[in-house]
Structure formats: structure tokens, C-alpha cells
C-alpha atoms as a PDB file:
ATOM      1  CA  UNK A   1    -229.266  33.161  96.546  1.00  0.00           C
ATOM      2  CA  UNK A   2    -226.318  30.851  97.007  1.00  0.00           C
ATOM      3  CA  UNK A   3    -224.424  29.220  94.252  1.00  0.00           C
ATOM      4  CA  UNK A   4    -223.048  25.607  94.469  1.00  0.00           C
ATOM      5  CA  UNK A   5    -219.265  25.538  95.719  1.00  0.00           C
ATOM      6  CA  UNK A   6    -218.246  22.572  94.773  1.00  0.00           C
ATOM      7  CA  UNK A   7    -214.907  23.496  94.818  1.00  0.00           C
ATOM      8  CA  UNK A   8    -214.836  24.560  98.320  1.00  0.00           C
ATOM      9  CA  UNK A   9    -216.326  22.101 100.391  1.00  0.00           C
ATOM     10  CA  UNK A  10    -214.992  20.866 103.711  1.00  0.00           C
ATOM     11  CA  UNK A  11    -212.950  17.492 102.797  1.00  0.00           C
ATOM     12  CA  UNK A  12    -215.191  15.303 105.139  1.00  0.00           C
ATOM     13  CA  UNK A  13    -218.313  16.197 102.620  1.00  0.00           C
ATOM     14  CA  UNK A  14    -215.828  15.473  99.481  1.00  0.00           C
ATOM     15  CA  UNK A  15    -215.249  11.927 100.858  1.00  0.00           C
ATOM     16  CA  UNK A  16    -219.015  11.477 102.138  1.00  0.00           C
ATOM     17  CA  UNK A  17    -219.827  12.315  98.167  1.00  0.00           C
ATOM     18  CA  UNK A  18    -217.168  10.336  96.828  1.00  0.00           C
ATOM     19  CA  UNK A  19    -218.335   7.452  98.510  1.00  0.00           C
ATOM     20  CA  UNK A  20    -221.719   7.954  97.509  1.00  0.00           C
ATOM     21  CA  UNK A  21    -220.481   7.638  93.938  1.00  0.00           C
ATOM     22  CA  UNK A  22    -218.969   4.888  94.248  1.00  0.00           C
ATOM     23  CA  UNK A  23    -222.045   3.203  96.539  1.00  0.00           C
ATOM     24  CA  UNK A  24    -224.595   3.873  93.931  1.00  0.00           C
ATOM     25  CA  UNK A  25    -222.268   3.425  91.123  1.00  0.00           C
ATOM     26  CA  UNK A  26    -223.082   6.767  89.319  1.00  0.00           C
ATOM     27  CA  UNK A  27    -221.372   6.629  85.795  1.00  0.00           C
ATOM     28  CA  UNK A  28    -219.447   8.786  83.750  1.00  0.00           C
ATOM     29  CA  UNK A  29    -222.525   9.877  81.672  1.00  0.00           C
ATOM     30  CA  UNK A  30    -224.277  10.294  85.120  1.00  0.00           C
ATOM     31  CA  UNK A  31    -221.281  12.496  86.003  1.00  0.00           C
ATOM     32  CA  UNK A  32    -221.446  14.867  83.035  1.00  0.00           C
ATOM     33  CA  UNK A  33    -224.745  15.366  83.650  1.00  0.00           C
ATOM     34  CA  UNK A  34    -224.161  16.420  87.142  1.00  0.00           C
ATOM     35  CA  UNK A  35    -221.559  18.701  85.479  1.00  0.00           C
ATOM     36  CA  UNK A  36    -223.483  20.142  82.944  1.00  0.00           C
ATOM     37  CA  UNK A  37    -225.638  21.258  85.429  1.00  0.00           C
ATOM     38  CA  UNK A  38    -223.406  22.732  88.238  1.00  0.00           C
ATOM     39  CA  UNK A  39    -221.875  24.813  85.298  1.00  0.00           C
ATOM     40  CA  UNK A  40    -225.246  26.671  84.563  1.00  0.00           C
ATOM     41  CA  UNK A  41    -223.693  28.822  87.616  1.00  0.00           C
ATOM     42  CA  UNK A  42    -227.779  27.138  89.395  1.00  0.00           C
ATOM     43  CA  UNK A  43    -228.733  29.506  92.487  1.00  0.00           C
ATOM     44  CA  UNK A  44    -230.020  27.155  95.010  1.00  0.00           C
ATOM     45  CA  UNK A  45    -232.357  28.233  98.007  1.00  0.00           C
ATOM     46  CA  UNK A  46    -230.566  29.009 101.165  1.00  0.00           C
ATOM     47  CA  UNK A  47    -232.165  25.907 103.071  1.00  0.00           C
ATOM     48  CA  UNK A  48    -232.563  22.114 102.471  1.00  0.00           C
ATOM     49  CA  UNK A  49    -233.149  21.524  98.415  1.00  0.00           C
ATOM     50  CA  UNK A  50    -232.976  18.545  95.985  1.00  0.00           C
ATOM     51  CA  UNK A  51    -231.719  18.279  92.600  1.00  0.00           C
ATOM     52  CA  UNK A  52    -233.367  14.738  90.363  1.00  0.00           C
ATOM     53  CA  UNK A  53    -230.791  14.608  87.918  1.00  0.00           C
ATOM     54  CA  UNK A  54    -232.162  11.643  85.995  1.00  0.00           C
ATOM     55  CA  UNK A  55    -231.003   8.199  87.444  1.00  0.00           C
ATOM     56  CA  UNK A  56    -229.900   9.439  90.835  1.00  0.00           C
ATOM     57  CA  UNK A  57    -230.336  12.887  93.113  1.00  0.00           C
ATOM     58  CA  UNK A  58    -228.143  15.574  94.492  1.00  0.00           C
ATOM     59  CA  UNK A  59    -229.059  16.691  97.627  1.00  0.00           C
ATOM     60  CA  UNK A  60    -227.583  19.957  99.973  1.00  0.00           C
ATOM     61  CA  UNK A  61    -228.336  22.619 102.066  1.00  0.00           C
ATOM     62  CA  UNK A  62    -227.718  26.227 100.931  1.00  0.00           C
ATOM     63  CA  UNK A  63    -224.325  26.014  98.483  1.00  0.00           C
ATOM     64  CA  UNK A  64    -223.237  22.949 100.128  1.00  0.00           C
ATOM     65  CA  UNK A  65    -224.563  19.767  98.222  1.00  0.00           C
ATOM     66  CA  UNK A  66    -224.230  17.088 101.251  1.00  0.00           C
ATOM     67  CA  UNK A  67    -225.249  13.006  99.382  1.00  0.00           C
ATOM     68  CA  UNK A  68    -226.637  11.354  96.141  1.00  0.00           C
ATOM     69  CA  UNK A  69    -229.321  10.217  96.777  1.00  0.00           C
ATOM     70  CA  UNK A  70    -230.824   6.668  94.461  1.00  0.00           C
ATOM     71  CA  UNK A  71    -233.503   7.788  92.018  1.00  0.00           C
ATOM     72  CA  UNK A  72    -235.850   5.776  94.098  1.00  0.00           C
ATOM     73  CA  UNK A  73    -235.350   7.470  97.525  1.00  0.00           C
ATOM     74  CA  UNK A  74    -237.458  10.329  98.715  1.00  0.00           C
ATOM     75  CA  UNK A  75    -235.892  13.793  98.074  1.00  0.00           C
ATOM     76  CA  UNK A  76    -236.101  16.625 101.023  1.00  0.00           C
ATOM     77  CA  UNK A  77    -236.238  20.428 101.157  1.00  0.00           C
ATOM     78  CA  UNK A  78    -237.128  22.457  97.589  1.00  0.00           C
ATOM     79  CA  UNK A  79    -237.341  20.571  94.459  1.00  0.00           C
ATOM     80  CA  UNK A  80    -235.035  22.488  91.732  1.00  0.00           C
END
């Protein structure tokens, strides 16, 4: 199972997930959350998945997380 590589993704997907943070004004505790949680090393299912992370969502596809999503929208692929 694939890992998250956050440190290795294409710069278009940094900047569409930088501007998601800014969009739905995640916070610094939001953050560290998010952080927390990549560094449990999390295998992730090679297709679509969703992560709820408390006040917003992580989605991706395989080891490539692709938007935050707002708590309120609907999450796709495997819930983990």
C-alpha cells in the first residue's frame, strides 16, 4: 500500500493545496493535526480515499493527497 509523499508532489498540486488552505482558512492547530497524522507513516489505498481530520478533510488518490475538502462537503473514494 502507498504511503503519503508529501514531500514529493508535483508543484501544481503544492499550490492547488496551498490555496486550499488559505480558502478554507485551516489553522495552525488544524495544521498539526494534519501533521500528526501524515507522520504515523498512514498506508493509504491505491485508489480515490478520504481522510476527516476534524474541522476539514484531506482528500487524494493513491500517495498523492490532491484538496481539503470543508468538513461539510461530501468525501469520495475509501474513508480512512
Amino acid at each position: 500500500m502507498p504511503q503519503i509523499e508529501w514531500t514529493a508532489l508535483p508543484a501544481r498540486v503544492k499550490e492547488h493545496l496551498l490555496d486550499r488552505v488559505r480558502i478554507r482558512a485551516i489553522d495552525a492547530k488544524d495544521i498539526a493535526a494534519l501533521l500528526a497524522w501524515i507522520n504515523t507513516k498512514p498506508e493509504l489505498p491505491e485508489g480515490p480515499w478520504c481522510k476527516d481530520i476534524g474541522t476539514f478533510k484531506l482528500a487524494g488518490h493513491g500517495a498523492i493527497p490532491s484538496t481539503f475538502l470543508e468538513k461539510e462537503q461530501p468525501g469520495f473514494g475509501q474513508q480512512i
